[in-house]
Protein backbone atom coordinates (compact mmCIF):
# COMPACT_ATOMS: atom_id res chain seq x y z
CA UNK A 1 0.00 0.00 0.00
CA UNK A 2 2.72 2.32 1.07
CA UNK A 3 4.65 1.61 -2.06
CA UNK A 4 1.14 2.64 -4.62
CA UNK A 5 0.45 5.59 -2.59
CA UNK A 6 4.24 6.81 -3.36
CA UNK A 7 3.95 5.61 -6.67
CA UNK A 8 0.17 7.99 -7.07
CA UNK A 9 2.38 10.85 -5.19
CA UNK A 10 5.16 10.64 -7.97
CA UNK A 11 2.37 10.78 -10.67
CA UNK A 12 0.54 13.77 -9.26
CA UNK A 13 4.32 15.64 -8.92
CA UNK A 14 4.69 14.76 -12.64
CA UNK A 15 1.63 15.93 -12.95
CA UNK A 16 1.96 19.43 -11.14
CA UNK A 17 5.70 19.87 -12.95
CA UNK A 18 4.27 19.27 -16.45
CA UNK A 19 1.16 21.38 -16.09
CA UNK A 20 3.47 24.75 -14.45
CA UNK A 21 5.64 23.93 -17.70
CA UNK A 22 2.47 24.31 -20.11
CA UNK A 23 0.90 26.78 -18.18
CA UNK A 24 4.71 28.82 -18.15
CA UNK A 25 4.16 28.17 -21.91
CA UNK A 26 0.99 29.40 -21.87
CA UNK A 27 1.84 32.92 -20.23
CA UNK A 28 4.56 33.82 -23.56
CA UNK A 29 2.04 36.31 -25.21
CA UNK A 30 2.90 35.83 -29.37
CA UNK A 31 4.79 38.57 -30.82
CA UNK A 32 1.69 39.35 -33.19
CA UNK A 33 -0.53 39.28 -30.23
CA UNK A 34 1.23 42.65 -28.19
CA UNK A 35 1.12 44.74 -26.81
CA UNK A 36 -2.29 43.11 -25.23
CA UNK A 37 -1.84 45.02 -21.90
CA UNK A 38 -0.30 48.38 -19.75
CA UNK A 39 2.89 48.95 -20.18
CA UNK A 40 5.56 50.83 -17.80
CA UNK A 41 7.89 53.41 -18.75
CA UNK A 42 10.39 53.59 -16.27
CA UNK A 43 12.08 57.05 -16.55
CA UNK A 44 15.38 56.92 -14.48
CA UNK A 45 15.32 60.18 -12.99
CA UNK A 46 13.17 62.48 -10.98
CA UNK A 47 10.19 64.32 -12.82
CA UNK A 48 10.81 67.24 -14.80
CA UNK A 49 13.91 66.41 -16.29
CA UNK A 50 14.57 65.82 -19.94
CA UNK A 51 13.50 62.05 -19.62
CA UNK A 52 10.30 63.08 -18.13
CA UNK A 53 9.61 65.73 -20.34
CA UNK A 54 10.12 63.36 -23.43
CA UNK A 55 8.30 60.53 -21.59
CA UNK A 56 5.10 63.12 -21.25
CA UNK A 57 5.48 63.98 -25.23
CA UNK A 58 5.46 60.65 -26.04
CA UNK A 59 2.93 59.18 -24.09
CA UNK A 60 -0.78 59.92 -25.73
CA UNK A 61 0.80 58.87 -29.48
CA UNK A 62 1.91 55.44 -27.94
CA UNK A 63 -1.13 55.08 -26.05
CA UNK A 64 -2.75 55.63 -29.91
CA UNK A 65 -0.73 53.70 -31.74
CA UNK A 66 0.27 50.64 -29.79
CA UNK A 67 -3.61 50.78 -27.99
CA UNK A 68 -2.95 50.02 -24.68
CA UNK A 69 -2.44 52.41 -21.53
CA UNK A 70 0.95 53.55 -20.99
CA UNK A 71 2.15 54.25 -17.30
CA UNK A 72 4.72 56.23 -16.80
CA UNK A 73 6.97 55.90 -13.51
CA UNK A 74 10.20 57.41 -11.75
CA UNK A 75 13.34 55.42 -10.91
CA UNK A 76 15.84 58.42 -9.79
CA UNK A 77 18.88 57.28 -8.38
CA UNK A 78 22.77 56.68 -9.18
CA UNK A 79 22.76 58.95 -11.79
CA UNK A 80 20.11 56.48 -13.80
CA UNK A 81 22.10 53.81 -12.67
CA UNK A 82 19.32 52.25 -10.66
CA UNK A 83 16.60 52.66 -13.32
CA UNK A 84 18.86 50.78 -15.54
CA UNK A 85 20.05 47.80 -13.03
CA UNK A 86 15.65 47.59 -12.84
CA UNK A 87 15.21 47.45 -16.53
CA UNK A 88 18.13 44.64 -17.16
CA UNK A 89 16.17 42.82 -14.81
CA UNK A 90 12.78 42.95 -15.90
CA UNK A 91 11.38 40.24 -17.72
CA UNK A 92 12.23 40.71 -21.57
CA UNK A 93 7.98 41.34 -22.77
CA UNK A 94 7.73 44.50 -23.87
CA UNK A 95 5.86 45.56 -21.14
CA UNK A 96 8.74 47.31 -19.32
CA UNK A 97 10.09 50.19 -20.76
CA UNK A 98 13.17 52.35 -19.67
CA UNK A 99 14.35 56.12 -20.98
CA UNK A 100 17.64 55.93 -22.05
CA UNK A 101 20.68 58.02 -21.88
CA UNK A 102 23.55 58.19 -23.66
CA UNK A 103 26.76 58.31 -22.79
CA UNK A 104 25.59 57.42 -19.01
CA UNK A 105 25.09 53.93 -20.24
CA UNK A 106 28.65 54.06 -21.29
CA UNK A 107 30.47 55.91 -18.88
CA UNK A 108 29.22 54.37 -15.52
CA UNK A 109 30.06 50.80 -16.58
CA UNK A 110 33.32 52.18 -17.76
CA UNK A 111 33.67 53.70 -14.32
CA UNK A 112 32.61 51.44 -11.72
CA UNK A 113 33.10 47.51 -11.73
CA UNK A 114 29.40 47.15 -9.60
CA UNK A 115 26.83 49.30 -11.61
CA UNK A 116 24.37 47.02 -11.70
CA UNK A 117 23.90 46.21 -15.81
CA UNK A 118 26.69 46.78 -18.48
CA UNK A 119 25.88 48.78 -21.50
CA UNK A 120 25.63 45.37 -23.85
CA UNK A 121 22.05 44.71 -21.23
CA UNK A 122 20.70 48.02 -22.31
CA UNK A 123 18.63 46.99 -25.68
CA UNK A 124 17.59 50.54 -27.86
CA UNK A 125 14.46 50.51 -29.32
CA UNK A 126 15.23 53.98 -30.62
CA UNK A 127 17.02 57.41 -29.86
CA UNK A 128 14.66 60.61 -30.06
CA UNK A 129 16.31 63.62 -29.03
CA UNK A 130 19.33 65.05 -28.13
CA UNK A 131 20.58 67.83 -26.54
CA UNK A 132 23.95 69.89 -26.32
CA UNK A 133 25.46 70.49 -22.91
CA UNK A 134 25.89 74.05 -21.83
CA UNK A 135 27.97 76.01 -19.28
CA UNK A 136 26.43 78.65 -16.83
CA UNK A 137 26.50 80.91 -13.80
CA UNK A 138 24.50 83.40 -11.85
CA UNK A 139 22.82 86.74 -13.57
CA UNK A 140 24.80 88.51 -11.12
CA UNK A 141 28.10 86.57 -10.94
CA UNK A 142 31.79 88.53 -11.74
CA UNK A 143 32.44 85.72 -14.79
CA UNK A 144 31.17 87.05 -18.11
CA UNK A 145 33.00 84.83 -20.64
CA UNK A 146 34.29 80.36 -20.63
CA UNK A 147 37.88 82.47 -20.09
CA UNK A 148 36.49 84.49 -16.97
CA UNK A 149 35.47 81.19 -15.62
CA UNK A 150 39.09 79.29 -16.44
CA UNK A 151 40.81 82.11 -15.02
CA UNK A 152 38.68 82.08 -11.63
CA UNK A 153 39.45 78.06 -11.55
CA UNK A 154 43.37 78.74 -11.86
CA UNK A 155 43.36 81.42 -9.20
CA UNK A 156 41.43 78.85 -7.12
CA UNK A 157 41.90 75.26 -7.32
CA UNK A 158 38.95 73.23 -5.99
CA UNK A 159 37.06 76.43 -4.87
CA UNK A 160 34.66 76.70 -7.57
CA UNK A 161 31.59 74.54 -7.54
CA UNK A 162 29.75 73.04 -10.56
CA UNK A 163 26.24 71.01 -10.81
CA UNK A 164 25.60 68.55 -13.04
CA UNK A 165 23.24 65.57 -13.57
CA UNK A 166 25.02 62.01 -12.24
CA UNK A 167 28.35 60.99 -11.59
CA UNK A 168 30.11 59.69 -15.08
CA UNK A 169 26.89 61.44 -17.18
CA UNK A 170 27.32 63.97 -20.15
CA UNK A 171 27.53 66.46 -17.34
CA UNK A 172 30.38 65.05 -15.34
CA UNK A 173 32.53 63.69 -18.50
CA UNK A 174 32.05 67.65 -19.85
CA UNK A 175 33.11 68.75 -16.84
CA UNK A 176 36.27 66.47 -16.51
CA UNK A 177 36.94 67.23 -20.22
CA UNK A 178 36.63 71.25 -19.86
CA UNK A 179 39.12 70.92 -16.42
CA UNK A 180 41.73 68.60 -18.55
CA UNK A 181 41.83 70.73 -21.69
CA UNK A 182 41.84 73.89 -19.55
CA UNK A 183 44.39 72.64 -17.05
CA UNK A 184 41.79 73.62 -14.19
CA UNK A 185 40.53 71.81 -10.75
CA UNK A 186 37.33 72.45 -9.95
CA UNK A 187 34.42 70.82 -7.42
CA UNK A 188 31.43 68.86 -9.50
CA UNK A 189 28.50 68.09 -7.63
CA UNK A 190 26.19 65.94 -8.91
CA UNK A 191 22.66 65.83 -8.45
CA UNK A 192 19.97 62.60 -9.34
CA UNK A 193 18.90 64.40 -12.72
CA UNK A 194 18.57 67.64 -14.38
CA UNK A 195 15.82 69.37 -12.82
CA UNK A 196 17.37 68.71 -9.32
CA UNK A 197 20.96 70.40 -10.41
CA UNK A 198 19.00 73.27 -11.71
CA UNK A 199 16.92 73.54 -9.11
CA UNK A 200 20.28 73.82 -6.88
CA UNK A 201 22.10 75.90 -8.92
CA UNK A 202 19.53 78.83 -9.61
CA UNK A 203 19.28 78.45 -5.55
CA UNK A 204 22.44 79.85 -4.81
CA UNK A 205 24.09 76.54 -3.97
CA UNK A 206 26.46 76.20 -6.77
CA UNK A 207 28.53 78.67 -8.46
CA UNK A 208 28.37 76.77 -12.59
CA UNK A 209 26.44 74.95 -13.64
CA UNK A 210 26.79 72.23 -16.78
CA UNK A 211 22.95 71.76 -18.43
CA UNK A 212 21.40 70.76 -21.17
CA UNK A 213 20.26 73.09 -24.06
CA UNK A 214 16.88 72.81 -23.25
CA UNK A 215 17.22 74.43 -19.50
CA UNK A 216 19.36 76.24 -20.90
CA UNK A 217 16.46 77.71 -23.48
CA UNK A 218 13.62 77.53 -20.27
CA UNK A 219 16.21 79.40 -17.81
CA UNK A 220 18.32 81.94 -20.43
CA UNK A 221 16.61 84.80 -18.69
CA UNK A 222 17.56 83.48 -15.10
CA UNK A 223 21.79 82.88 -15.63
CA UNK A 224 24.50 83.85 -17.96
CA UNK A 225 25.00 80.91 -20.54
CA UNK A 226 28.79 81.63 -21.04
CA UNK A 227 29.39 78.61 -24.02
CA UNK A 228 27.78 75.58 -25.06
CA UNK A 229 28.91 71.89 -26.53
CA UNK A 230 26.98 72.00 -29.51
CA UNK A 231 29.09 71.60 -33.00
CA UNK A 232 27.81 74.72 -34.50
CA UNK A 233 26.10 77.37 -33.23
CA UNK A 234 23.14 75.90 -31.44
CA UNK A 235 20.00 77.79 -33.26
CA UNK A 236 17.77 78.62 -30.09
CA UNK A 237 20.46 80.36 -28.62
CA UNK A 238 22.57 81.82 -31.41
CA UNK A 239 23.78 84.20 -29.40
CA UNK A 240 25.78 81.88 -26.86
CA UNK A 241 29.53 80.49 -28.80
CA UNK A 242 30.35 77.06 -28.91
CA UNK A 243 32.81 75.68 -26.21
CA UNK A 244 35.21 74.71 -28.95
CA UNK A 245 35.19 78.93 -30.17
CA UNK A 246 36.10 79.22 -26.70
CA UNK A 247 39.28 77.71 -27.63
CA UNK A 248 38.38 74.31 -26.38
CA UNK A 249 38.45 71.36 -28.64
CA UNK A 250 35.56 69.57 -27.14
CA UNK A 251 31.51 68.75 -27.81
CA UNK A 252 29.52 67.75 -25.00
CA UNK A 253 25.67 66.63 -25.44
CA UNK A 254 23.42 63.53 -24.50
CA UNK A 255 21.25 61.27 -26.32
CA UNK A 256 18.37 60.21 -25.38
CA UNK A 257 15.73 57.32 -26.25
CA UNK A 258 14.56 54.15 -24.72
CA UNK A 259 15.31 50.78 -23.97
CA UNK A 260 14.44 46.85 -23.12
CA UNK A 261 15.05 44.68 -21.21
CA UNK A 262 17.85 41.69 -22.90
CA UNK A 263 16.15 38.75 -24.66
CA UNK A 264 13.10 41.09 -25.72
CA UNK A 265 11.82 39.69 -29.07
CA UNK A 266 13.13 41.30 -32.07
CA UNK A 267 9.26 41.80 -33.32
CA UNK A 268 8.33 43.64 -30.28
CA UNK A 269 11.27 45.72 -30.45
CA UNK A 270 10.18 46.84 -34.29
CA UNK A 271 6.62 47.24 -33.02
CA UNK A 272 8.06 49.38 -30.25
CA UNK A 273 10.36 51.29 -33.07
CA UNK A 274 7.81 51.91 -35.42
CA UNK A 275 5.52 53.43 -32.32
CA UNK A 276 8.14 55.98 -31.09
CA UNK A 277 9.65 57.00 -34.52
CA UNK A 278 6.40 57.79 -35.86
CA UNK A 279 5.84 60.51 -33.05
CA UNK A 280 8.28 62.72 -34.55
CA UNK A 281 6.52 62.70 -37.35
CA UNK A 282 3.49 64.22 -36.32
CA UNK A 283 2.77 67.92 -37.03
CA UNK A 284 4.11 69.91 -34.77
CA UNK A 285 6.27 67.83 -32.85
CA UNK A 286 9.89 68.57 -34.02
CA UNK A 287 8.83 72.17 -34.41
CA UNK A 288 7.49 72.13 -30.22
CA UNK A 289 11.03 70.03 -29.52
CA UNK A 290 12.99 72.15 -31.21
CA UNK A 291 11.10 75.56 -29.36
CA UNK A 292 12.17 73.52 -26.17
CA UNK A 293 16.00 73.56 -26.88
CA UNK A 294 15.53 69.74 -27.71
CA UNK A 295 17.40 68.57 -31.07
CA UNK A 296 15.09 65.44 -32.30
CA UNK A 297 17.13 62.70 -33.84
CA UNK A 298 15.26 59.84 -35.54
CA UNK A 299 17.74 56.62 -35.15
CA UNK A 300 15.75 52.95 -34.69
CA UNK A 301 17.38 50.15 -33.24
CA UNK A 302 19.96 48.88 -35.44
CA UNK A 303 21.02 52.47 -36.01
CA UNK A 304 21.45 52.97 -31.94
CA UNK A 305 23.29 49.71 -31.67
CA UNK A 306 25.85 51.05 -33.81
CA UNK A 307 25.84 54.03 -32.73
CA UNK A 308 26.17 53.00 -28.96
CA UNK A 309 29.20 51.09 -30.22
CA UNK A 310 30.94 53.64 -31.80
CA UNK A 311 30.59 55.91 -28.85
CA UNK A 312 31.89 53.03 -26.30
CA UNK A 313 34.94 52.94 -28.28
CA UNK A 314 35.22 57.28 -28.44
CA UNK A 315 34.68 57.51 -25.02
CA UNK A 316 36.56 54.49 -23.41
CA UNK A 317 39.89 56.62 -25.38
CA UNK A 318 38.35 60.05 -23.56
CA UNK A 319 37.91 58.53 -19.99
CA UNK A 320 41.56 57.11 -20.13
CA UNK A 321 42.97 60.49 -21.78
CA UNK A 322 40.93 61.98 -18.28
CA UNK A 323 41.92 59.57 -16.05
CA UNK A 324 45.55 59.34 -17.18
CA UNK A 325 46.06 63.35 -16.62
């Protein structure tokens, strides 16, 4: 008896293991069949940064075009760092979504051994916008030109303060680049995102501070843009020279788009394409970007995997040049 009632409980394990198997099966929507649900966006900052902002654009079109509800959540910390370690570990179904920023992606794993996710986990659907990185300081501050600013940092090493978004973002590897090529030492502080470094530095609590072109555009009125990373003059502010007119040799600028998680399926990931490129061409949209101090860029995923590559390999050389001095 004992030996028939192990034998049923062996059956009824089989059982249990072969119907979790089918019913795992089961839950792996088909590729034709998504989005059939909400999805997230994760953005990896705090609201009101560029991320968000984009995010917000974005949000009613997808909700349009892909016909589901799209939810749209914050993730601040490390610099973006902990949005991303989330996203690499989210299952790969389409229904997480992460903004993405380039060169964070690049730089942090390049910087620190225990990030969380290397930049090979981060999968593009797409990158949307860009925008250059500018330098600034107070209305009422004594520095009036990039050379006011180097001089200041000469006569004081480690005395003047800068804000930026993250530790080994655009904004830090600008700010390591301008101190290197202008033989300067100077404090960074960074700050969880670009509305929080803003936010600081138009309260006193910073004396520069490195932005992106669209603060830059929302604040002009508030600070003194003394030179910005763009390659040519930047067209909302033509007004403000370019860093490398300055007499620096040196752009500075993020990407941004977003990403999934590894091991999504290559047909959600077109799906997912398709939905955000299409935004940019609706009426209005680039023109309302470009109003923002926004530069849209239109680059799907095999475009940003190459293009994520190629700036690994530029600045992997530009971190060690840094690094080395």
């Amino acid at each position: 008896m004992k030996t028939k009632w192990l034998a049923l409980v062996f059956v009824l394990c089989g059982l249990f293991v072969l119907g979790a198997c089918a019913n795992s099966a089961g839950s792996t929507e088909d590729p034709e069949d998504y989005p059939s649900k909400k999805i997230t966006y994760s953005i990896p900052f705090d609201p009101g940064g560029q991320s968000d902002v984009e995010a917000r654009r974005q949000q009613p079109y997808l909700e349009e075009a892909l016909g589901q509800s799209v939810v749209i959540q914050y993730k601040p910390g490390g610099g973006g760092s902990v949005g991303w370690t989330e996203l690499v570990d989210k299952d790969p179904d389409g229904y997480f979504l992460s903004g993405m920023n380039i060169p964070h992606i690049i730089l942090q794993p390049l910087s620190n051994d225990d990030t969380g996710y290397e930049t090979e986990d981060i999968v593009p659907v797409a990158i949307v916008q860009a925008t250059p990185i500018g330098i600034a300081v107070s209305k009422d501050s004594d520095i009036n030109s990039l050379a006011d600013l180097v001089e200041k940092a000469k006569a004081n090493p480690g005395s003047v303060t800068a804000a930026g978004s993250g530790t080994y973002s655009g904004h830090h590897l600008a700010f390591l680049q301008l101190q290197d090529l202008a033989g300067v030492e100077m404090q960074y502080i960074p700050f969880d995102g670009a509305a929080p470094s803003v936010q600081a530095f138009l309260g006193g609590n910073t004396e520069v501070l490195f932005a992106n072109s669209s603060d830059l555009v929302k604040y002009a009125k508030d600070m003194k843009i003394l030179a910005i990373g763009s390659e040519e003059t930047f067209k909302p502010l033509p007004d403000v020279p370019t860093i490398k007119a300055e007499g620096y040799d040196m752009t500075a600028g993020i990407d941004r788009g977003v990403a999934v998680p590894p091991g999504t399926d290559p047909a959600i990931i077109a799906k997912l394409e398709k939905a955000f490129l299409d935004i940019l061409d609706e009426p209005g949209v680039m023109d309302e970007m470009y109003a923002e101090g926004f530069e849209p860029k239109k680059m799907g995923h095999d475009a940003a995997v190459e293009y994520i590559a190629t700036k690994k390999e530029q600045y992997s050389r530009i971190l060690e040049e840094v690094k080395g001095n």
